[in-house]
C-alpha atoms as a PDB file:
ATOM      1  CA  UNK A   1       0.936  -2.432 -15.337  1.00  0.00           C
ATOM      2  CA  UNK A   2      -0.827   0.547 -16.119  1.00  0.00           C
ATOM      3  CA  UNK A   3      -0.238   3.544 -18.528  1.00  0.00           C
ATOM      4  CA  UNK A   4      -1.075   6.052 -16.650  1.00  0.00           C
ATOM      5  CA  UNK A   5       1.180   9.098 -15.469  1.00  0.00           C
ATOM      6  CA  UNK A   6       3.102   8.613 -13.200  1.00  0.00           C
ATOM      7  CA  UNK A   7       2.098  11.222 -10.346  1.00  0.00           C
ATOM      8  CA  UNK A   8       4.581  13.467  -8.739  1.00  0.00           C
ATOM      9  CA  UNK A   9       7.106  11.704  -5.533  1.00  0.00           C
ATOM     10  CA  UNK A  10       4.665  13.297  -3.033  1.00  0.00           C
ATOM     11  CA  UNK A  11       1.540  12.243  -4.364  1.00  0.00           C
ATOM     12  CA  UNK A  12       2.681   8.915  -4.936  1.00  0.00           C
ATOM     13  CA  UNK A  13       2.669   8.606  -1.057  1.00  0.00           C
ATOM     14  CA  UNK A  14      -0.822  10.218  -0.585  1.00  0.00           C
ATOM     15  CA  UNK A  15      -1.898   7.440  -3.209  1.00  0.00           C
ATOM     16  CA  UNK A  16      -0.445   4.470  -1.279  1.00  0.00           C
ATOM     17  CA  UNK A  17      -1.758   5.782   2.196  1.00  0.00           C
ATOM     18  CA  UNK A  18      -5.270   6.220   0.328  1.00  0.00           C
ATOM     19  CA  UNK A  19      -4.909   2.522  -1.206  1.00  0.00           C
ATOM     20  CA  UNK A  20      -3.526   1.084   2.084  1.00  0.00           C
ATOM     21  CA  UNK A  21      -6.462   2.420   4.396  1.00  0.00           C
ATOM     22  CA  UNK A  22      -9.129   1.305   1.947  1.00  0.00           C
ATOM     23  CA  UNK A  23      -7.352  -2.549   1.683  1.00  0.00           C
ATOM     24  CA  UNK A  24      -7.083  -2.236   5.551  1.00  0.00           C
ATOM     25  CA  UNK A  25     -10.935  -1.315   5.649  1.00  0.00           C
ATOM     26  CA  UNK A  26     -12.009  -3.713   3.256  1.00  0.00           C
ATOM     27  CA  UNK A  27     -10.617  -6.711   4.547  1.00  0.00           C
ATOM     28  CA  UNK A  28     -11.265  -5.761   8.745  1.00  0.00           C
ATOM     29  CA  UNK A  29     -14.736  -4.382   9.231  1.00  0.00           C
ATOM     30  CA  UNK A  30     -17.706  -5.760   8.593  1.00  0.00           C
ATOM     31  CA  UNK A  31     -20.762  -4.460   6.369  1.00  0.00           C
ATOM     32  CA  UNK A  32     -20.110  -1.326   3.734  1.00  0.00           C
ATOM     33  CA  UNK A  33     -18.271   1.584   4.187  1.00  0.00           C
ATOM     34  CA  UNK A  34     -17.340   4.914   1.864  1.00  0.00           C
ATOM     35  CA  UNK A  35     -14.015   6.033   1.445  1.00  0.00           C
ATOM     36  CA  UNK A  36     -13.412   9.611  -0.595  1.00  0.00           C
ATOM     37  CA  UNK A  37      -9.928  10.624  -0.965  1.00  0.00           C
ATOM     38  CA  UNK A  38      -7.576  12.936  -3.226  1.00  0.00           C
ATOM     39  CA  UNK A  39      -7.058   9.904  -5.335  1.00  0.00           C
ATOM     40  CA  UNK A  40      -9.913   6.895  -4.690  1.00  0.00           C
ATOM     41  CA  UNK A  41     -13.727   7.257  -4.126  1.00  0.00           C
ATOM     42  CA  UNK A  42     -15.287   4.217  -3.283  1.00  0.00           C
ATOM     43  CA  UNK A  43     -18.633   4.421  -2.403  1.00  0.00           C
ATOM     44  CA  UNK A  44     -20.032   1.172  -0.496  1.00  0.00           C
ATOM     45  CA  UNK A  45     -17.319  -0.477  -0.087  1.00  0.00           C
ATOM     46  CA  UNK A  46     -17.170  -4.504   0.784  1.00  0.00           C
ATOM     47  CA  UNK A  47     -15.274  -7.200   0.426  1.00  0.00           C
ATOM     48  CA  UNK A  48     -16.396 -10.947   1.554  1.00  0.00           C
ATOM     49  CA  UNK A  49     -15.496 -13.440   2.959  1.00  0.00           C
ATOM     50  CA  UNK A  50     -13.255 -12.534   5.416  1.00  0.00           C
ATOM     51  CA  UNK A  51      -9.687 -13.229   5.305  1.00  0.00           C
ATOM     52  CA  UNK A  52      -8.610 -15.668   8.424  1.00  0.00           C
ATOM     53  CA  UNK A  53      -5.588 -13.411   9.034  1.00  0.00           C
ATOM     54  CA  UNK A  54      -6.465 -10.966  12.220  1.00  0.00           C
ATOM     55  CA  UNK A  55      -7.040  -8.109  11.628  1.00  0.00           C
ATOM     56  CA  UNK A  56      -5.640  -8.344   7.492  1.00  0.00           C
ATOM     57  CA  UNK A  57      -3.239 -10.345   5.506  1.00  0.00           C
ATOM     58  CA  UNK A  58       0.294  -9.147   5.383  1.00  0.00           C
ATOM     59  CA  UNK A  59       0.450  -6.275   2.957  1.00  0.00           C
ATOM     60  CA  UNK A  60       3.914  -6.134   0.907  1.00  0.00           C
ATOM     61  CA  UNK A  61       5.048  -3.371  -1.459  1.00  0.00           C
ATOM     62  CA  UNK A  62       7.533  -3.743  -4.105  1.00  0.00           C
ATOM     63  CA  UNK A  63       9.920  -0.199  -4.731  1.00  0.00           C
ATOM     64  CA  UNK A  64      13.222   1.287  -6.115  1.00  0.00           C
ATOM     65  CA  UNK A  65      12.864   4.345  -3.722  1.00  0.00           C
ATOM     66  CA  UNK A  66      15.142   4.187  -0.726  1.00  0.00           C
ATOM     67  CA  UNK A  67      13.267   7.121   1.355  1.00  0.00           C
ATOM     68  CA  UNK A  68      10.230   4.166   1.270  1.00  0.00           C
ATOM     69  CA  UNK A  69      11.920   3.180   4.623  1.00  0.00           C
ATOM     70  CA  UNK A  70      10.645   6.320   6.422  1.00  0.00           C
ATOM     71  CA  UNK A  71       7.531   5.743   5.773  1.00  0.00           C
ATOM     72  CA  UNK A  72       4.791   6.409   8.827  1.00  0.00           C
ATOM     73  CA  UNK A  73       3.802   3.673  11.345  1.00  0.00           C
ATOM     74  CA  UNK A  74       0.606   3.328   9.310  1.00  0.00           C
ATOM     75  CA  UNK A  75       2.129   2.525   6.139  1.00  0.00           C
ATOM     76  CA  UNK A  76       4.493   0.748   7.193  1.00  0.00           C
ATOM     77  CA  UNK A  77       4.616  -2.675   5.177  1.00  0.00           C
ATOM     78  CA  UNK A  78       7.034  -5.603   3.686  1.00  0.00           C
ATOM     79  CA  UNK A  79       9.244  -3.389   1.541  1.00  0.00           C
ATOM     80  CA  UNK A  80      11.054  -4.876  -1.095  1.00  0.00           C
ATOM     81  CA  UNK A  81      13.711  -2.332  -1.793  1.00  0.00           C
ATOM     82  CA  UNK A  82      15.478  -2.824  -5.586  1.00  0.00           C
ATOM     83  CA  UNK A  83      17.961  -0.019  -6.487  1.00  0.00           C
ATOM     84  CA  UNK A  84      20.957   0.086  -8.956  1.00  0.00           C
ATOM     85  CA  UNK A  85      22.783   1.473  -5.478  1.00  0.00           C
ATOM     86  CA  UNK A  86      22.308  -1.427  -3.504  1.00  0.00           C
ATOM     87  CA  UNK A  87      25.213  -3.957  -4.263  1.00  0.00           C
ATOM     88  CA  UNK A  88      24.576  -7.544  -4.257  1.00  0.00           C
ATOM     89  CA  UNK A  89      26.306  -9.328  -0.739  1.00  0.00           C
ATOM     90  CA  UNK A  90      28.997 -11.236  -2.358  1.00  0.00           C
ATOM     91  CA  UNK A  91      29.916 -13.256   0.596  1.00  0.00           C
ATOM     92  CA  UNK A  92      26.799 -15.775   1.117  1.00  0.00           C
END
């Protein structure tokens, strides 16, 4: 885990849409590409080989927020919610 700061709520979601578009990138078109954000510049940009997953593997985020479930259609993930509110289903 890293040390960092954390960044402010809003940010944090400008972050993940930055990190999400340049995993989506990487791992669906072919040859280089640049990506300059708010938060990431990545200049030439590749990733080989391929994974066999069309058009990317299944991209899963792990979170304590609960307004993570509005998130837009293009960050829209696995969420794995963990909260203090949720209660644990006590008849399974």
């Amino acid at each position: 885990m890293s040390r960092a700061p954390q960044k402010r709520h809003d940010d944090r979601y400008i972050v993940a849409d930055e990190w999400i578009t340049i995993m989506k990138r990487l791992r669906s078109e072919e040859g280089s590409f640049h990506f300059k954000g708010k938060h990431f510049n990545v200049p030439n940009a590749d990733s080989e080989p391929k994974p066999l997953q069309s058009p990317y593997p299944l991209i899963m985020n792990a979170t304590s927020a609960l307004p993570v479930a509005v998130l837009p259609p293009n960050m829209r993930a696995l969420i794995l919610l963990s909260s203090p509110h949720l209660k644990p289903n006590k008849h399974r």
